[in-house]
Protein backbone atom coordinates (compact mmCIF):
# COMPACT_ATOMS: atom_id res chain seq x y z
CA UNK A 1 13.31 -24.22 -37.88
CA UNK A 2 13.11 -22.29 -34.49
CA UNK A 3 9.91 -21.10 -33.27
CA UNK A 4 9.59 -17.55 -31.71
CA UNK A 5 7.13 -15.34 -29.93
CA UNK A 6 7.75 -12.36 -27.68
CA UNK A 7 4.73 -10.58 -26.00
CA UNK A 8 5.10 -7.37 -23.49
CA UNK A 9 2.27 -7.00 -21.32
CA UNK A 10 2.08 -4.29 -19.04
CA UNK A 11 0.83 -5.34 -15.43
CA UNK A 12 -2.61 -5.06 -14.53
CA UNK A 13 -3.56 -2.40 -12.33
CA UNK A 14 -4.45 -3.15 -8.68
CA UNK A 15 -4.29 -0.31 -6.89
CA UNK A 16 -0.56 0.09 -7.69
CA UNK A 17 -1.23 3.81 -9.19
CA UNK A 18 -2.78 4.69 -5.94
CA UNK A 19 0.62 3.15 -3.84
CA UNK A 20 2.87 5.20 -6.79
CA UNK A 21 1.51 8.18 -6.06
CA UNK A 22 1.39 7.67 -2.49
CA UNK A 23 5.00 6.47 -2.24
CA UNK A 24 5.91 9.89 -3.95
CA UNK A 25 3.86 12.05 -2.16
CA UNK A 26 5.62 10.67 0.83
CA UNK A 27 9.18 11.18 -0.43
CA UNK A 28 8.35 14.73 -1.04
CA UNK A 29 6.83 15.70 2.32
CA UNK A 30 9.34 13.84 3.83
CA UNK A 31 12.09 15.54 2.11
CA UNK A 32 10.65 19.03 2.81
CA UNK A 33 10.07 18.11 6.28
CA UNK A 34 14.04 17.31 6.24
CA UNK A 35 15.08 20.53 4.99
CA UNK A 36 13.19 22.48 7.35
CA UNK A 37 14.03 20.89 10.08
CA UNK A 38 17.57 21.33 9.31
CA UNK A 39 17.24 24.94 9.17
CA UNK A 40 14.96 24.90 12.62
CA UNK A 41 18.21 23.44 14.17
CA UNK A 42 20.88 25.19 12.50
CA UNK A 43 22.10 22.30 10.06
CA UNK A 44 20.74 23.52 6.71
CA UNK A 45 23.23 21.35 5.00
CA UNK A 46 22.74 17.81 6.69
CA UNK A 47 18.49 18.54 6.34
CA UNK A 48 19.54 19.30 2.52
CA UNK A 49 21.14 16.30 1.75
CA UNK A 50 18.36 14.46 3.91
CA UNK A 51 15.50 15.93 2.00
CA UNK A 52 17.60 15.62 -1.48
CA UNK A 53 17.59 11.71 -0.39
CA UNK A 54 14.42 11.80 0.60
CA UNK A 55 12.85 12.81 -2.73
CA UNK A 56 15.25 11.34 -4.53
CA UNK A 57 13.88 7.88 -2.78
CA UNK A 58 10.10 8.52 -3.21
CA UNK A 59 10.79 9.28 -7.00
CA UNK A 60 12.98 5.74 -7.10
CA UNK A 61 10.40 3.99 -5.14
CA UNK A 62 7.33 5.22 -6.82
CA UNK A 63 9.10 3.68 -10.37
CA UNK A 64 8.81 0.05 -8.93
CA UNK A 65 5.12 0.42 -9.40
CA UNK A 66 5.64 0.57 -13.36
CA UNK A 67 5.43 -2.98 -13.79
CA UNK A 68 5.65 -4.99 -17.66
CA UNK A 69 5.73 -8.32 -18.24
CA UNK A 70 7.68 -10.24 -21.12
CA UNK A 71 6.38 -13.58 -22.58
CA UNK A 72 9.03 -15.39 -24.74
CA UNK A 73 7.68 -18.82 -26.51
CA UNK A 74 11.23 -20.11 -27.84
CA UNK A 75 11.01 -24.05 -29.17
CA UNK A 76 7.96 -25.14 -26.60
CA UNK A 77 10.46 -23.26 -23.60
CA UNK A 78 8.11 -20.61 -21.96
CA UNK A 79 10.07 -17.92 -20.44
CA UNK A 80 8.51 -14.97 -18.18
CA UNK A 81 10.79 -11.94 -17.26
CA UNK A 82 9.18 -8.99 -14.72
CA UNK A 83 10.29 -5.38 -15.78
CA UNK A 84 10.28 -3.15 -13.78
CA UNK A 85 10.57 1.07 -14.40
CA UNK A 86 11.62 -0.22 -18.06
CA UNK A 87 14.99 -0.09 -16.75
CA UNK A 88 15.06 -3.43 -14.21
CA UNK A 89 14.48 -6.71 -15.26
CA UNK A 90 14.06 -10.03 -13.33
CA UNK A 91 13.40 -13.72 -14.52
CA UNK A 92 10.00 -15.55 -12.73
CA UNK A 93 10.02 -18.32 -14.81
CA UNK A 94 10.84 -20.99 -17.60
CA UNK A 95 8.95 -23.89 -18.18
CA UNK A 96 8.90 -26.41 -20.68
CA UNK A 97 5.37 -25.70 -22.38
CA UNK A 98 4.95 -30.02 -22.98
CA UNK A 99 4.66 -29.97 -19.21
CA UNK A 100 1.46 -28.35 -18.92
CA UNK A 101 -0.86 -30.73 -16.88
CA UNK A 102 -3.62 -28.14 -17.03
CA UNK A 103 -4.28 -25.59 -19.68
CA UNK A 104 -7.04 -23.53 -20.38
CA UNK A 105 -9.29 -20.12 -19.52
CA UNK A 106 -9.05 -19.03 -16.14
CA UNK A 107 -12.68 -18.43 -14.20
CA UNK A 108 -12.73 -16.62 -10.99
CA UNK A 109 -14.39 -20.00 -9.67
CA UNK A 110 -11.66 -22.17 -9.95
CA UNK A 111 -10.64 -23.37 -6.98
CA UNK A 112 -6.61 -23.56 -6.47
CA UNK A 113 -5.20 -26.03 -3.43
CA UNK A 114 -3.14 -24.40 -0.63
CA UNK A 115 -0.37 -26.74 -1.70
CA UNK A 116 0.05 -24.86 -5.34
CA UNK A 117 2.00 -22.10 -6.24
CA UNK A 118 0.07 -19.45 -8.05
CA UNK A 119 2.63 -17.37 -10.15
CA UNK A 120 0.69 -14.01 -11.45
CA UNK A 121 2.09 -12.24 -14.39
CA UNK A 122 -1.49 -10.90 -15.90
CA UNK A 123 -1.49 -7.84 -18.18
CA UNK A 124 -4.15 -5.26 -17.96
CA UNK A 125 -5.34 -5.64 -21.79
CA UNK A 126 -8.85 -6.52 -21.86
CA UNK A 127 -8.91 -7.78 -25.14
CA UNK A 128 -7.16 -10.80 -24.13
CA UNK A 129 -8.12 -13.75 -21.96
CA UNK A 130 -6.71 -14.56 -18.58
CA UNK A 131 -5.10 -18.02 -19.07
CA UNK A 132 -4.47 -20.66 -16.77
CA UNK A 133 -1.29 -23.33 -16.83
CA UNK A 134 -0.78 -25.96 -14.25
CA UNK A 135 2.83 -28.14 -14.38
CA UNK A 136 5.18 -29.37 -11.83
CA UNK A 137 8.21 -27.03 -12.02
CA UNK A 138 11.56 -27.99 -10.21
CA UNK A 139 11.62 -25.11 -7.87
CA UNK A 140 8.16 -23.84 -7.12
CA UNK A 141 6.71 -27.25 -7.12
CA UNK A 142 2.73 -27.73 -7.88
CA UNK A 143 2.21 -24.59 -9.81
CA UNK A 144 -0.55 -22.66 -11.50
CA UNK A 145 0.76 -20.03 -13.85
CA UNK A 146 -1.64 -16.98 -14.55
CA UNK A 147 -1.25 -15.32 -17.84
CA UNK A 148 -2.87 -13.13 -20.58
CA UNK A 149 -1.18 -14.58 -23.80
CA UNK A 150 -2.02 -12.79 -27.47
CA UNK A 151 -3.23 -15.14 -30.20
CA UNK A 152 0.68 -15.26 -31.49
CA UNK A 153 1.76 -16.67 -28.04
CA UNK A 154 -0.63 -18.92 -28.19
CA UNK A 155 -0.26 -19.93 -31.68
CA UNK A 156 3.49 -20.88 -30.63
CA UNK A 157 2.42 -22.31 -27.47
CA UNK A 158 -0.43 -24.91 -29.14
CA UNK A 159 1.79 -27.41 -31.08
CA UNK A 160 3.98 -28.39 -27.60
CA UNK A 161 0.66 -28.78 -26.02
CA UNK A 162 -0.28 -32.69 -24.94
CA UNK A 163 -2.76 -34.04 -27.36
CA UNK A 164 -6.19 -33.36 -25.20
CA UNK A 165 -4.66 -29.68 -23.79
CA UNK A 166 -4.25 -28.95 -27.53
CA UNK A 167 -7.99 -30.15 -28.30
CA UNK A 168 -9.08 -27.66 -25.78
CA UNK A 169 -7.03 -24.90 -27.04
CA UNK A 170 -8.64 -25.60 -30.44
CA UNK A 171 -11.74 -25.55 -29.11
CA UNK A 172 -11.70 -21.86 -27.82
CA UNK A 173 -10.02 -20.18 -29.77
CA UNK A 174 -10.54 -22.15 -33.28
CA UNK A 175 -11.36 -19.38 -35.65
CA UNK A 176 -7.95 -17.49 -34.27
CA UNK A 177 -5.11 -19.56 -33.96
């Protein structure tokens, strides 16, 4: 029988609201600037299709701050997709959960190499953990994945697990999974 889990987190806030609202602001000054600058030189119509653009690029822009991400656990195959304005999506990642070298809770302390790839994709739920997953992965070589998996994710994630990465698993989160 297949195993299944799908998770949507959305992206954890780092300023990005700020940068929105900034990008926007910017595509709406700059579009009014447009228009009257058109009109100050006699070319209403070219400064109105500027500004139009303008805003209509701020608006555009200021969407690519809306940021979810979508963890799919499919047969010990961990998949990570980026969405983006709920209308874009983009693939970071599969990886074969059995390849996890390194799995566990993530501390601030923990000290990552320059030659690893960190690979962020940390929701802004509280409730649940920050994880930590280090593997080899074809492309990205040396990696560290950074996650914040629900107890169902992880649940689907524990029996693909090496034997002493699924001890530890077991060990935090016992009374859960």
């Amino acid at each position: 029988m297949d195993s299944y889990a799908e998770q949507i987190v959305k992206k954890a806030d780092d300023g990005d609201k700020g940068k929105s609202i900034g990008v926007m602001v910017g595509g709406v000054v700059l579009g009014i600037a447009c228009i009257y600058l058109g009109t100050l030189l006699r070319q209403a119509f070219i400064g109105l299709l500027l500004g139009i653009g303008s805003l209509y690029g701020g608006l555009y822009l200021s969407s690519n701050y809306d940021v979810e991400y979508e963890y799919l656990v499919v047969n010990g195959e961990f998949d990570i997709d980026k969405i983006m304005a709920k209308k874009r999506r983009k693939h970071m990642l599969t990886v074969s959960v059995s390849s996890f070298e390194n799995f566990g809770v993530y501390t601030d302390d923990m000290s990552t190499g320059s030659d690893i790839t960190t690979i962020s994709a940390v929701g802004s739920d509280k409730a649940n953990e920050i994880y930590y997953a280090d593997f080899t992965h074809e492309t990205h070589g040396k990696s560290r994945l950074l996650f914040t998996p629900s107890n169902k994710i992880l649940r689907e994630i524990k029996p693909y697990l090496k034997g002493q990465l699924k001890q530890v698993l077991m060990d935090l989160k016992a009374e859960e999974i």
